[in-house]
C-alpha atoms as a PDB file:
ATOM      1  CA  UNK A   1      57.329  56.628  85.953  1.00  0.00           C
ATOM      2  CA  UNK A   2      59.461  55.320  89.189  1.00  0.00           C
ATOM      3  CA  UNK A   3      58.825  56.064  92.525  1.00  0.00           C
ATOM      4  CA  UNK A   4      62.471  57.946  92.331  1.00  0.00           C
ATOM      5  CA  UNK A   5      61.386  60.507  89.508  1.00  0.00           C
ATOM      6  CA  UNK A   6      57.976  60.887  90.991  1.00  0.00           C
ATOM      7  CA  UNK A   7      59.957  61.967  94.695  1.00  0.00           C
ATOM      8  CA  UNK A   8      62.392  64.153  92.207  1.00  0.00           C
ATOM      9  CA  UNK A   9      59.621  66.143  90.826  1.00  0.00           C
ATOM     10  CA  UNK A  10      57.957  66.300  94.099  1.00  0.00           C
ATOM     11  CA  UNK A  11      61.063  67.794  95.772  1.00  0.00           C
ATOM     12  CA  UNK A  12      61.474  69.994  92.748  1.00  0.00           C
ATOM     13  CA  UNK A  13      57.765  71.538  92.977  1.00  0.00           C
ATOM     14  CA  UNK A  14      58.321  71.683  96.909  1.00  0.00           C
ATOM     15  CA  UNK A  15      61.847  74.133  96.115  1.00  0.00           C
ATOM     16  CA  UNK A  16      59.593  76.027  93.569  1.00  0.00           C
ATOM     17  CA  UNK A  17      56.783  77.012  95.593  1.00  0.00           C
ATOM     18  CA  UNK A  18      59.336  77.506  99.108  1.00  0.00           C
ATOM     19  CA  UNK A  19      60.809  79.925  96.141  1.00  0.00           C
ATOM     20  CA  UNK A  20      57.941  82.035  95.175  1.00  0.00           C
ATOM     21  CA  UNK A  21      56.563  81.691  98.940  1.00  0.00           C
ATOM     22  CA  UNK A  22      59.796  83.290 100.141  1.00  0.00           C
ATOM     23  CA  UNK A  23      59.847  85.785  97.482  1.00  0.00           C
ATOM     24  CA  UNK A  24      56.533  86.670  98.129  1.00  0.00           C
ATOM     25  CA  UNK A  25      57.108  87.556 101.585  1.00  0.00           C
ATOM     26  CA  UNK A  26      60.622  89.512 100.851  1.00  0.00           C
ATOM     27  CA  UNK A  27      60.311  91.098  97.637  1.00  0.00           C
ATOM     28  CA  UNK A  28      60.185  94.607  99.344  1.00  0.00           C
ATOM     29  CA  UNK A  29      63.904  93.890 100.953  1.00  0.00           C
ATOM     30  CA  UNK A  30      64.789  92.290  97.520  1.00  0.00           C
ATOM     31  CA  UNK A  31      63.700  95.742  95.780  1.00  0.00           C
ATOM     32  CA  UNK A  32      65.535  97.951  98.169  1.00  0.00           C
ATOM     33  CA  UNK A  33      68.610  96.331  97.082  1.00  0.00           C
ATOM     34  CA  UNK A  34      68.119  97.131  93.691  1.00  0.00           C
ATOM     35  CA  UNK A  35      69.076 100.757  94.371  1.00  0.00           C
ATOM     36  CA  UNK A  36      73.108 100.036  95.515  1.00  0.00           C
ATOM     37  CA  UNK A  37      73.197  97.487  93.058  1.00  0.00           C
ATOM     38  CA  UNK A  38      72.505  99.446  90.067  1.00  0.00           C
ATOM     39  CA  UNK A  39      75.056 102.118  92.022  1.00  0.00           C
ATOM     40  CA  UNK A  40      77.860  99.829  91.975  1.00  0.00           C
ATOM     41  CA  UNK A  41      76.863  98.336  88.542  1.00  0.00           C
ATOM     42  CA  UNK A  42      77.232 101.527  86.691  1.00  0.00           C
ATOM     43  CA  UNK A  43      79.852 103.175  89.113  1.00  0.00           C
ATOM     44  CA  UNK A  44      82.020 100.677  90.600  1.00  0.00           C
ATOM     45  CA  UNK A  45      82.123  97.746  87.789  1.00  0.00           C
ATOM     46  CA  UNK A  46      81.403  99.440  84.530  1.00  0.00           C
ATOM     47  CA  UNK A  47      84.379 101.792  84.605  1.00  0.00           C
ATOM     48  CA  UNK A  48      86.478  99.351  85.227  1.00  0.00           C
ATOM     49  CA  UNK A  49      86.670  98.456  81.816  1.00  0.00           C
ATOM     50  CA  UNK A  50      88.051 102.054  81.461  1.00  0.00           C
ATOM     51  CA  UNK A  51      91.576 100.302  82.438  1.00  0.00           C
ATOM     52  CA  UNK A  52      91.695  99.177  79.078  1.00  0.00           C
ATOM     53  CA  UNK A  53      93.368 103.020  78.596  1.00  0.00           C
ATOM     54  CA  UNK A  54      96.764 102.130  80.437  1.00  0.00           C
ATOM     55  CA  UNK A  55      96.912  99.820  77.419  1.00  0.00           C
ATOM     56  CA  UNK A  56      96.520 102.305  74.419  1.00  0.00           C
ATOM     57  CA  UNK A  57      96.541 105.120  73.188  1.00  0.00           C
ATOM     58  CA  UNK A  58      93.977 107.798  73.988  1.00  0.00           C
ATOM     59  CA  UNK A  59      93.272 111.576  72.967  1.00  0.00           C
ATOM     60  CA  UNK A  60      90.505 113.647  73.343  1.00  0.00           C
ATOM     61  CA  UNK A  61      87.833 113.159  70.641  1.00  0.00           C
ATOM     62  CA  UNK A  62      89.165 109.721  69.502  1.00  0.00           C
ATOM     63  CA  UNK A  63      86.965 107.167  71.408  1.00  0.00           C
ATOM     64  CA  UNK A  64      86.372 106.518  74.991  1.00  0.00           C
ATOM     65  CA  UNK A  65      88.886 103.659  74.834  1.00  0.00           C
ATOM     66  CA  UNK A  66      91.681 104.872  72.614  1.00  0.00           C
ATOM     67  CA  UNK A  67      92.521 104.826  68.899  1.00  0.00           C
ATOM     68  CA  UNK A  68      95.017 102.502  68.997  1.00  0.00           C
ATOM     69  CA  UNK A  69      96.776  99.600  71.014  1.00  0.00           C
ATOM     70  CA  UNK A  70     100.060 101.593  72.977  1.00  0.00           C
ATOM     71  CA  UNK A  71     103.660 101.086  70.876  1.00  0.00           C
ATOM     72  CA  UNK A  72     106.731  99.697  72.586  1.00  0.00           C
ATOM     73  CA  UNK A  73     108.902 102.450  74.927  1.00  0.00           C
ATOM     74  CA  UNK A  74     112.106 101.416  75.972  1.00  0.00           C
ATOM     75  CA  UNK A  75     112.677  97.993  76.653  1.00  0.00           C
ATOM     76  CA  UNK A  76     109.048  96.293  77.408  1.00  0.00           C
ATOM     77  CA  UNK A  77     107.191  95.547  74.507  1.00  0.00           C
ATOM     78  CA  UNK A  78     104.032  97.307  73.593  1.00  0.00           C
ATOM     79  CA  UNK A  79     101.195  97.458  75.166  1.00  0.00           C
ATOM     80  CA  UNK A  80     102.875  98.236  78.513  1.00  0.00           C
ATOM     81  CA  UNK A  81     104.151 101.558  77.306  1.00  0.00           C
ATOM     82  CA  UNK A  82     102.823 103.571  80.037  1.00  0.00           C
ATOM     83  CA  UNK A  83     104.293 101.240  82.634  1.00  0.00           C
ATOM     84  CA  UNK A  84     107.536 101.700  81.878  1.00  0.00           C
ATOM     85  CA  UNK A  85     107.195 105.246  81.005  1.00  0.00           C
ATOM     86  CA  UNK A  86     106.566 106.213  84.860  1.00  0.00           C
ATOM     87  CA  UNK A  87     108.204 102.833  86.287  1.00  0.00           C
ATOM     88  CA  UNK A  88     111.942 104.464  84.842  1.00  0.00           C
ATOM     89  CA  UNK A  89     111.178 107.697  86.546  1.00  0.00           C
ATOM     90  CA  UNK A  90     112.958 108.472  89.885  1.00  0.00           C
ATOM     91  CA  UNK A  91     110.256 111.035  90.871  1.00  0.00           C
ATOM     92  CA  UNK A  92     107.235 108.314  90.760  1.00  0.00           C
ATOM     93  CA  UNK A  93     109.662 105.974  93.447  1.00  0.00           C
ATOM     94  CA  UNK A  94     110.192 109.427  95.036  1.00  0.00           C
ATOM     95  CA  UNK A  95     106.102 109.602  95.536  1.00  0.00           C
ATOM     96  CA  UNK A  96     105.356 105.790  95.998  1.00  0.00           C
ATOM     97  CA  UNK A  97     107.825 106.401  98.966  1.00  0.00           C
ATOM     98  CA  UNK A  98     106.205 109.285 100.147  1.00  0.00           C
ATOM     99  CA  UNK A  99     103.098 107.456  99.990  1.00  0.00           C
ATOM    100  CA  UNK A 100     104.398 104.495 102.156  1.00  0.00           C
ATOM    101  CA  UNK A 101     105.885 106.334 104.491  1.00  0.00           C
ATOM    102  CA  UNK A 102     102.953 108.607 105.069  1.00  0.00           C
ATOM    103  CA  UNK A 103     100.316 105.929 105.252  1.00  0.00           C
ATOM    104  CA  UNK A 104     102.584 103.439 107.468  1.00  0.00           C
ATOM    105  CA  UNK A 105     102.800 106.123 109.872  1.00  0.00           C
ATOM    106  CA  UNK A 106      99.170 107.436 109.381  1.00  0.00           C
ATOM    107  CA  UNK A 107      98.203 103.452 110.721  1.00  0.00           C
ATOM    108  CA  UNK A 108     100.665 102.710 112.900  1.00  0.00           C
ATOM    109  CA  UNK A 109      99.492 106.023 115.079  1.00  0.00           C
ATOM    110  CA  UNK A 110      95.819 106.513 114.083  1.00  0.00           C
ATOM    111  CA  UNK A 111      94.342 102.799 113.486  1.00  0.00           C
ATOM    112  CA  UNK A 112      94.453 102.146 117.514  1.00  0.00           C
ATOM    113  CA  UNK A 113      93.809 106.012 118.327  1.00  0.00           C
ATOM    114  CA  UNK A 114      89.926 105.089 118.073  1.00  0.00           C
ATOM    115  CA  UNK A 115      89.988 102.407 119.602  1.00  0.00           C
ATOM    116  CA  UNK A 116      91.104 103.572 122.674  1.00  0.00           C
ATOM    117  CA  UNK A 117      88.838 106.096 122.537  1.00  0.00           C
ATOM    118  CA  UNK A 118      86.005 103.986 121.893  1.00  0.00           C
ATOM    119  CA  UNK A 119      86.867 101.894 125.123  1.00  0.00           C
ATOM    120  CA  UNK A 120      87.469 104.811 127.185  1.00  0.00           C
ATOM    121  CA  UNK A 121      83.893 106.379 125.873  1.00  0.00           C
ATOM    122  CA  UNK A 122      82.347 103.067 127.205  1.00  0.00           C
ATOM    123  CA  UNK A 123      83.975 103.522 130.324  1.00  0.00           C
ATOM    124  CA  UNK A 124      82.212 106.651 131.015  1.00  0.00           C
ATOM    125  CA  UNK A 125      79.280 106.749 133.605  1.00  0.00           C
ATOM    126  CA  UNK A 126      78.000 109.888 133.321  1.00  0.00           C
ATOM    127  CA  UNK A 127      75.404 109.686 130.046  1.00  0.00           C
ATOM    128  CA  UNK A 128      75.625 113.682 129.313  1.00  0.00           C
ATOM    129  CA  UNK A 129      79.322 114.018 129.887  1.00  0.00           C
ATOM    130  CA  UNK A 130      79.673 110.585 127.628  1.00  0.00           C
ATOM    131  CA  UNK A 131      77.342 111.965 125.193  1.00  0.00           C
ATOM    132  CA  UNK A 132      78.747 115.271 124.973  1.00  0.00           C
ATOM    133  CA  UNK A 133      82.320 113.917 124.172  1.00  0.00           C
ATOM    134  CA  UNK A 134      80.661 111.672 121.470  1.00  0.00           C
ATOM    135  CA  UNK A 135      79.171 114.719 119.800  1.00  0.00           C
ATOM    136  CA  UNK A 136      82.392 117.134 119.909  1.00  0.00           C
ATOM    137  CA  UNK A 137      84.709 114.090 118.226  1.00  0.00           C
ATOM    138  CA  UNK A 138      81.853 113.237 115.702  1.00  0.00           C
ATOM    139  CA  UNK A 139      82.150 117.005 114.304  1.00  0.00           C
ATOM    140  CA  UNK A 140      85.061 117.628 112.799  1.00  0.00           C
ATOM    141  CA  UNK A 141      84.278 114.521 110.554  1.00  0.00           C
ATOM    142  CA  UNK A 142      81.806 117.025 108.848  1.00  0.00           C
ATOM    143  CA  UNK A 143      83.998 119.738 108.113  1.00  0.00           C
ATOM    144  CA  UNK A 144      85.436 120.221 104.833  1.00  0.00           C
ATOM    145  CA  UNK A 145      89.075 119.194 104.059  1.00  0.00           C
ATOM    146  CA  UNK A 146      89.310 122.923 102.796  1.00  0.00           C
ATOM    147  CA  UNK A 147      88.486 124.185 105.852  1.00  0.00           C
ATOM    148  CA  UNK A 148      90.744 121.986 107.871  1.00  0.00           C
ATOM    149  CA  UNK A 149      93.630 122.981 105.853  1.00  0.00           C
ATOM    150  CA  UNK A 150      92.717 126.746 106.657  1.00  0.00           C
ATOM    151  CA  UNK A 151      92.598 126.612 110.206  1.00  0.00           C
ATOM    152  CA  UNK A 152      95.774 125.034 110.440  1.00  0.00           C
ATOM    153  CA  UNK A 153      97.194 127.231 108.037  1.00  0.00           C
ATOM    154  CA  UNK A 154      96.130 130.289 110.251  1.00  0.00           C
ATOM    155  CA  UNK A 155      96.674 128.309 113.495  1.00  0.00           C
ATOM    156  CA  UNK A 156     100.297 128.070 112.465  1.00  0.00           C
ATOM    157  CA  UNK A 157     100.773 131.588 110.285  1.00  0.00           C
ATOM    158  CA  UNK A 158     104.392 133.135 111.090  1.00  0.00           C
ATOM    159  CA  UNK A 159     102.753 135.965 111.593  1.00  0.00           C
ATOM    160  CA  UNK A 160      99.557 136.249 113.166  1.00  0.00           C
ATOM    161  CA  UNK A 161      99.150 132.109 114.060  1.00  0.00           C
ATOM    162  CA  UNK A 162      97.954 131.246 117.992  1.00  0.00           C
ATOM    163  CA  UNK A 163      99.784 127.759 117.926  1.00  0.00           C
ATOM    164  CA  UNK A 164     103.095 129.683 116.270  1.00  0.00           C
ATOM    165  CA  UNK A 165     103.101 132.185 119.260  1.00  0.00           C
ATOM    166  CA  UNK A 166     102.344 129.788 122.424  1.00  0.00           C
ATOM    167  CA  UNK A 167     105.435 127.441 120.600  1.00  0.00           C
ATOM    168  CA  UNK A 168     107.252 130.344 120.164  1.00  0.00           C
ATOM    169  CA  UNK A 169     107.103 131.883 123.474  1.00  0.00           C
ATOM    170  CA  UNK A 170     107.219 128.116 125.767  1.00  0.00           C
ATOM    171  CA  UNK A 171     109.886 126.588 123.200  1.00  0.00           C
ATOM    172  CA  UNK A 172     111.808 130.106 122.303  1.00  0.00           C
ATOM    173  CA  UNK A 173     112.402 128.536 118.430  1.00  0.00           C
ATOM    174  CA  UNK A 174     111.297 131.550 116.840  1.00  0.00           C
ATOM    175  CA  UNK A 175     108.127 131.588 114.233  1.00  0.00           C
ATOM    176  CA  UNK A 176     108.474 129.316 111.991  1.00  0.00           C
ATOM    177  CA  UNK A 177     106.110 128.241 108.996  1.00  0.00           C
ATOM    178  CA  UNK A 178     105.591 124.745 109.914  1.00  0.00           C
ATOM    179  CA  UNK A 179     103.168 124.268 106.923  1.00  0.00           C
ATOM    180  CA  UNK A 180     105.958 125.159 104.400  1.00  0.00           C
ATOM    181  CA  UNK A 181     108.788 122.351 106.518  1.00  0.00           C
ATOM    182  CA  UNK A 182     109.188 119.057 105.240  1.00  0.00           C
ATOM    183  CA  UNK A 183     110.155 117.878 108.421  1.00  0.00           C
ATOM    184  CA  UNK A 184     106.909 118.984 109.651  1.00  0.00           C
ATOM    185  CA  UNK A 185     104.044 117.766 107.127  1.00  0.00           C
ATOM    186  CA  UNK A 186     103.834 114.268 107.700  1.00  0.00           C
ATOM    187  CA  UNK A 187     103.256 114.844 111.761  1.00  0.00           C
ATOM    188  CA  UNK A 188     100.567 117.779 110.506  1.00  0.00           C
ATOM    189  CA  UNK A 189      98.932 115.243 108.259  1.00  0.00           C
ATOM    190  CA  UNK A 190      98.278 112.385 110.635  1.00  0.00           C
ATOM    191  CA  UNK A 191      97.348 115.162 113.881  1.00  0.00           C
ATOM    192  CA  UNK A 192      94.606 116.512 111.457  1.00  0.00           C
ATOM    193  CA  UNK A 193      93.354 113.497 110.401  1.00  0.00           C
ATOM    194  CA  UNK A 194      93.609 111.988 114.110  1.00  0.00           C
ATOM    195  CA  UNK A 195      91.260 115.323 114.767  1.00  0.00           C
ATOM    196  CA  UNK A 196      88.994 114.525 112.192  1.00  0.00           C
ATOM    197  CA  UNK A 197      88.482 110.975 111.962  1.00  0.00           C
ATOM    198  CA  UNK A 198      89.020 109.400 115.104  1.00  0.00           C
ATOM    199  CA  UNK A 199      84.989 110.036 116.482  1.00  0.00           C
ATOM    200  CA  UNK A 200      83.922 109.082 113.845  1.00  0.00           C
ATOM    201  CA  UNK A 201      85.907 105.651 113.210  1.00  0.00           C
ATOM    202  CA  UNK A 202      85.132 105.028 117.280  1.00  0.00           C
ATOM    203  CA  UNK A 203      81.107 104.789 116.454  1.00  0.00           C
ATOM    204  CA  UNK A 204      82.059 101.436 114.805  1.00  0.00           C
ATOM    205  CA  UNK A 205      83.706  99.984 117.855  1.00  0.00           C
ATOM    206  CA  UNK A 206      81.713 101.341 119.907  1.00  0.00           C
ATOM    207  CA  UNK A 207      78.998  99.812 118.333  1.00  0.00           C
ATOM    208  CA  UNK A 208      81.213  96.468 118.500  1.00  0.00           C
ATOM    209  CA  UNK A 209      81.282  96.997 122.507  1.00  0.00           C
ATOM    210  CA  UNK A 210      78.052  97.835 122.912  1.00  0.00           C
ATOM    211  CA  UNK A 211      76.622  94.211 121.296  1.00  0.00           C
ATOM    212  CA  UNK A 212      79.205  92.275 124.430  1.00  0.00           C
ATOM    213  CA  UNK A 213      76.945  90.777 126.407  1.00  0.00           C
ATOM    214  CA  UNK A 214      76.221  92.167 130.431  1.00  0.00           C
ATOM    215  CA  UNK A 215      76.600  89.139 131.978  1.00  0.00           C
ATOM    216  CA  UNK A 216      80.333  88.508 130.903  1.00  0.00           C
ATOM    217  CA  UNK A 217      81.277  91.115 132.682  1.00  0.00           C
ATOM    218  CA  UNK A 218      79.261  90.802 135.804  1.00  0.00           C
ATOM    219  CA  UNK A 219      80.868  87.348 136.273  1.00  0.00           C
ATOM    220  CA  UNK A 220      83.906  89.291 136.141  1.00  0.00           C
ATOM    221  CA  UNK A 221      83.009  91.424 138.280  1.00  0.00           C
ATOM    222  CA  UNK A 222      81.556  88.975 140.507  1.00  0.00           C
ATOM    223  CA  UNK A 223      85.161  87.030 139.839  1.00  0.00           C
ATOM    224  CA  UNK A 224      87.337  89.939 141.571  1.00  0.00           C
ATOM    225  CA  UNK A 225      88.185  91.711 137.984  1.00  0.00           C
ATOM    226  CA  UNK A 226      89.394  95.201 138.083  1.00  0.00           C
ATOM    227  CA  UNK A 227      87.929  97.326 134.892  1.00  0.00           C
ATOM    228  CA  UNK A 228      90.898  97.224 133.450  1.00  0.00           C
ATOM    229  CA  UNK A 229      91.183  93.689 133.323  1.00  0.00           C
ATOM    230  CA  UNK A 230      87.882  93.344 132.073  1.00  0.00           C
ATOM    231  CA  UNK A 231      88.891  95.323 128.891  1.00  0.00           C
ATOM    232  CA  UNK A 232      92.040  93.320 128.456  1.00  0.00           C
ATOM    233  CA  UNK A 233      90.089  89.546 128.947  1.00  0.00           C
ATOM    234  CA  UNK A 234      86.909  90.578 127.637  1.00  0.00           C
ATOM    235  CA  UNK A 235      86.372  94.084 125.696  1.00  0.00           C
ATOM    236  CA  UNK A 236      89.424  93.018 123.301  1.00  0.00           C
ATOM    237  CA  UNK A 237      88.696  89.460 122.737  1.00  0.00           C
ATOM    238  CA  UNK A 238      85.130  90.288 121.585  1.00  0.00           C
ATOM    239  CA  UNK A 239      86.009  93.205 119.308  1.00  0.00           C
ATOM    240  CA  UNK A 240      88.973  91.797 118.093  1.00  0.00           C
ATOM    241  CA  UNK A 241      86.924  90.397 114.646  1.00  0.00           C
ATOM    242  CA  UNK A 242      86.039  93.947 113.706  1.00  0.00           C
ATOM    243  CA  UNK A 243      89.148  95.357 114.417  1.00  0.00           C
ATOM    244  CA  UNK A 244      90.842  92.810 112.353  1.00  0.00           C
ATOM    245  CA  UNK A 245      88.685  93.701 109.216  1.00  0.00           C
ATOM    246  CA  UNK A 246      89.180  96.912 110.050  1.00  0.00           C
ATOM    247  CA  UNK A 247      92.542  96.134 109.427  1.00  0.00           C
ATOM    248  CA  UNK A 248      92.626  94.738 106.150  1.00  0.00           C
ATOM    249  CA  UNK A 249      90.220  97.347 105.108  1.00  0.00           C
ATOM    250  CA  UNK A 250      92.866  99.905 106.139  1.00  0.00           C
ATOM    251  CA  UNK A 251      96.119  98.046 104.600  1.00  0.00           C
ATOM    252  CA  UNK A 252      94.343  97.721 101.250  1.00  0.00           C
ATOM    253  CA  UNK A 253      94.192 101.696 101.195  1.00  0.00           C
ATOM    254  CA  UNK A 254      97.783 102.371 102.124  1.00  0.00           C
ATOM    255  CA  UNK A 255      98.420 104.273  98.765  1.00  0.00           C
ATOM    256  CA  UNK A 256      95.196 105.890  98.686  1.00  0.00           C
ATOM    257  CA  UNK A 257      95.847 108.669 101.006  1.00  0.00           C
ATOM    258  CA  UNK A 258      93.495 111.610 101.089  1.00  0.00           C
ATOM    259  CA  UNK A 259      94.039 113.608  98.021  1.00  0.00           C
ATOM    260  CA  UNK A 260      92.426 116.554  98.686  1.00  0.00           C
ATOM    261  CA  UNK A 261      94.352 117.610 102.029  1.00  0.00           C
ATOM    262  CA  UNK A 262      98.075 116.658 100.316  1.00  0.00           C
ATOM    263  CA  UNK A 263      97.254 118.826  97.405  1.00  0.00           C
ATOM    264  CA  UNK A 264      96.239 121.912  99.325  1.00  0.00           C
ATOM    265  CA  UNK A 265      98.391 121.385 102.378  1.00  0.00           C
ATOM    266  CA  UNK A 266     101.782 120.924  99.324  1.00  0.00           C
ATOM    267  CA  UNK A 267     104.589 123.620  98.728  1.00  0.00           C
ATOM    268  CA  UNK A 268     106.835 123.973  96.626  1.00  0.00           C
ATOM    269  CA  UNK A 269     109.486 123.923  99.788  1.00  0.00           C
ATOM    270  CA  UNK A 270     107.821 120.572 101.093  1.00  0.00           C
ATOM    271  CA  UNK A 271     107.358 118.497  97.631  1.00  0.00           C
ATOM    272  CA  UNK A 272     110.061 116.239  98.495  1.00  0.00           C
ATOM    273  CA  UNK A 273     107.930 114.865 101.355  1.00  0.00           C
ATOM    274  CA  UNK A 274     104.419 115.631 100.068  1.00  0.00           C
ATOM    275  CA  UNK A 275     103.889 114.519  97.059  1.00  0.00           C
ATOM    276  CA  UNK A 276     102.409 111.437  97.170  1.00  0.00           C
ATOM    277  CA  UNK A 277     101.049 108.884  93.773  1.00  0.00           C
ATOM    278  CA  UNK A 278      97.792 110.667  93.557  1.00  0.00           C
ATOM    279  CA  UNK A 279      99.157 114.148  93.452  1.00  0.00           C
ATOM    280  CA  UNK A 280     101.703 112.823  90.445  1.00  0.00           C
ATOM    281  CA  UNK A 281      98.751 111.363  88.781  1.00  0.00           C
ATOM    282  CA  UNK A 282      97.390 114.782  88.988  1.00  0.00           C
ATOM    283  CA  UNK A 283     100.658 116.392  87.831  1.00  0.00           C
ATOM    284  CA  UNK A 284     100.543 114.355  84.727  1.00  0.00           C
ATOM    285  CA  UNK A 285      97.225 113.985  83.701  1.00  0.00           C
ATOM    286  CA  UNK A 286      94.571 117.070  84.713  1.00  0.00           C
ATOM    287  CA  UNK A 287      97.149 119.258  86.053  1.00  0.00           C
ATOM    288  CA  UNK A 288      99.645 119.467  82.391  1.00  0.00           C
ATOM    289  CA  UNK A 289      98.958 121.455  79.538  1.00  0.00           C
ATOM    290  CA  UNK A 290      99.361 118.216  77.797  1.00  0.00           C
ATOM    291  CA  UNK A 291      97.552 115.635  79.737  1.00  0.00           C
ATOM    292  CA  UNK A 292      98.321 112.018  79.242  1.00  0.00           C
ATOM    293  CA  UNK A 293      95.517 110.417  79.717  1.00  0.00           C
ATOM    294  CA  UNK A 294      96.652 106.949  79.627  1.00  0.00           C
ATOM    295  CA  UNK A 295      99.638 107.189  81.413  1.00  0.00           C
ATOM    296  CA  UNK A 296      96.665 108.372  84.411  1.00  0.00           C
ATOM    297  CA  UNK A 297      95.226 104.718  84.170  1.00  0.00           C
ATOM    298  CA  UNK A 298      98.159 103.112  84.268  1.00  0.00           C
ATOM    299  CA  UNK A 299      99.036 104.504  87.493  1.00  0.00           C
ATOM    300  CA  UNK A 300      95.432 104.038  88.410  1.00  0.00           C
ATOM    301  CA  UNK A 301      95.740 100.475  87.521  1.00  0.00           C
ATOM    302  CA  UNK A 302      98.873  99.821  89.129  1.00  0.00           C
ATOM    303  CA  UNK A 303      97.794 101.148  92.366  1.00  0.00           C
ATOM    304  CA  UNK A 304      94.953  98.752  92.212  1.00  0.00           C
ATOM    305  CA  UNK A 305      96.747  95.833  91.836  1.00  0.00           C
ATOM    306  CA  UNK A 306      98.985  96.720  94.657  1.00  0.00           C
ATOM    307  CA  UNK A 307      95.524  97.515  96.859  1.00  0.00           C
ATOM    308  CA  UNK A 308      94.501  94.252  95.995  1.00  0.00           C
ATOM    309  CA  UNK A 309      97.588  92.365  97.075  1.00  0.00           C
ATOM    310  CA  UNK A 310      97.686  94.288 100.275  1.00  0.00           C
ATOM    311  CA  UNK A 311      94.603  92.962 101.184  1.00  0.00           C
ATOM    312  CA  UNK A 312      94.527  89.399  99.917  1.00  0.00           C
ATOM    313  CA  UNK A 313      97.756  89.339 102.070  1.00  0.00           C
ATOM    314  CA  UNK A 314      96.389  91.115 105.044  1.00  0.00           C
ATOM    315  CA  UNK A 315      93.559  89.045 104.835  1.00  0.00           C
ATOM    316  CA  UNK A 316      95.315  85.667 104.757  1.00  0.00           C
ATOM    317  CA  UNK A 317      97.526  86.731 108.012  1.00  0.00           C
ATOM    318  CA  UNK A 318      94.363  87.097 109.847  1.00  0.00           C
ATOM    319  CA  UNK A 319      92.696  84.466 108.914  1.00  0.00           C
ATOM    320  CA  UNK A 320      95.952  81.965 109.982  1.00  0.00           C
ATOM    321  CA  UNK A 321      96.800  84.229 112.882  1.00  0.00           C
ATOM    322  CA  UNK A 322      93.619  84.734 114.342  1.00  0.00           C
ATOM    323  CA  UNK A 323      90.673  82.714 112.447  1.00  0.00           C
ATOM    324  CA  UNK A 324      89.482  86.118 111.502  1.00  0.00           C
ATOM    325  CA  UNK A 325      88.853  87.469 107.845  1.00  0.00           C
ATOM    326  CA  UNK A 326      86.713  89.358 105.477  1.00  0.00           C
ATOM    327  CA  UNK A 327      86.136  86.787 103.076  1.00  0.00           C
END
């Protein structure tokens, strides 16, 4: 044997018993992780192949993946029945509108909401008052959508709502039901969830803030640097990688609004604004006498594929604008 296989098998036993020396030492950390990864084994990968259903046809008590492959519809051939079943319908553009609209705005407004707030937190010098604020905002993150919807539906009752009255009596518009306006639900959407999720989102940037390092800012300090200077050249600049995967994070779940609240805050006087894809998944699968089961994972489907695009996209304008990206 040459000196050359003898230093290959040499190297090779070295790797091996680094290997088991390293597993040896970690296998606790290494057995912790089995836990999420048998979660998102059976209940993030497995259903997937349930997509299969947006494909063929499915009714109860025939199989878990249909009987049979789906039949042409109108024009596309079979399998993509389903697709062009709700594609041709003016009410699913109506929702995927809806949707748009209501998540563009929902960003645009309440992606830099806790951000702010997380800066202005850190600005705070008095620990109780900062801590007290950081309890009240984290809060209403606990409360149940259910309940959120019913204290604004009381808060603004025609009748006996506090918020109807003061608007009533400083504006003079008379009481109105603002929950049953279309003109009114998107800005009662986004307010609630500003209430409700901006202490909570802030803990991550505040956590980002937290890890800057002292002595940048006592050089700036030391440099002449108001404190708002130092969060424009220095708070910013350092957070700015986890706001940016914030950011993709947030554009891949533009049409995956929050369900629950459109469903309980929708009328039928405000449907042309509220309904939203989710709530015409509903509609047509759970919600009808007749539920179509596949036409439900085509949607589903569909909405995944445009999730993922929004996010490969998002991701690759970050990564050429700014260098920073999730993968």
């Amino acid at each position: 044997m040459g000196k050359k296989d003898k230093s290959l098998q040499n190297m090779e036993h070295v790797k091996k018993v680094s290997f088991t020396h390293y597993m040896g030492r970690y296998w606790q950390f290494y057995l912790m992780m089995l836990v999420p990864l048998v979660y998102f084994i059976l209940f993030k990968y497995v259903p997937m192949f349930g997509n299969i259903l947006a494909f063929r046809h499915y009714k109860p008590l025939g199989g878990p993946y249909g009987d049979r492959w789906a039949s042409g519809y109108k024009v596309w051939p079979a399998p993509f029945r389903y697709f062009e079943q709700f594609l041709l319908k003016a009410e699913f553009w109506t929702a995927f509108k809806n949707t748009l609209i209501i998540s563009l705005e929902n960003l645009i407004i309440n992606f830099p909401f806790p951000i702010i707030f997380a800066i202005l937190l850190n600005e705070l010098r008095n620990l109780k008052l900062k801590k007290f604020i950081q309890t009240v905002s984290y809060v209403p993150r606990f409360v149940s959508t259910v309940v959120v919807v019913s204290i604004m539906s009381e808060l603004l009752s025609p009748s006996m709502g506090m918020l109807t009255r003061v608007i009533d009596n400083v504006f003079g518009v008379g009481r109105i039901y603002y929950m049953n306006e279309p003109q009114y639900f998107r800005m009662l959407y986004i307010l609630t969830d500003m209430w409700q999720f901006t202490g909570w989102t802030a803990i991550i940037y505040l956590a980002a803030i937290t890890g800057i390092s002292s002595d940048m800012f006592e050089a700036a300090r030391i440099d002449g640097a108001s404190r708002f200077q130092q969060i424009i050249y220095i708070t910013i600049p350092t957070i700015l990688p986890t706001i940016m995967v914030m950011l993709i994070l947030n554009v891949g779940h533009l049409l995956s609004l929050g369900f629950e609240k459109v469903l309980l805050m929708q009328t039928s006087t405000n449907m042309s604004v509220s309904d939203i894809i989710d709530t015409y998944v509903y509609r047509y699968t759970l919600g009808s006498s007749s539920p179509q089961y596949s036409l439900g994972a085509a949607l589903g489907l569909f909405n995944g594929v445009i999730g993922l695009i929004l996010v490969s996209t998002s991701n690759f304008v970050s990564r050429r604008l700014t260098g920073n990206s999730i993968y």
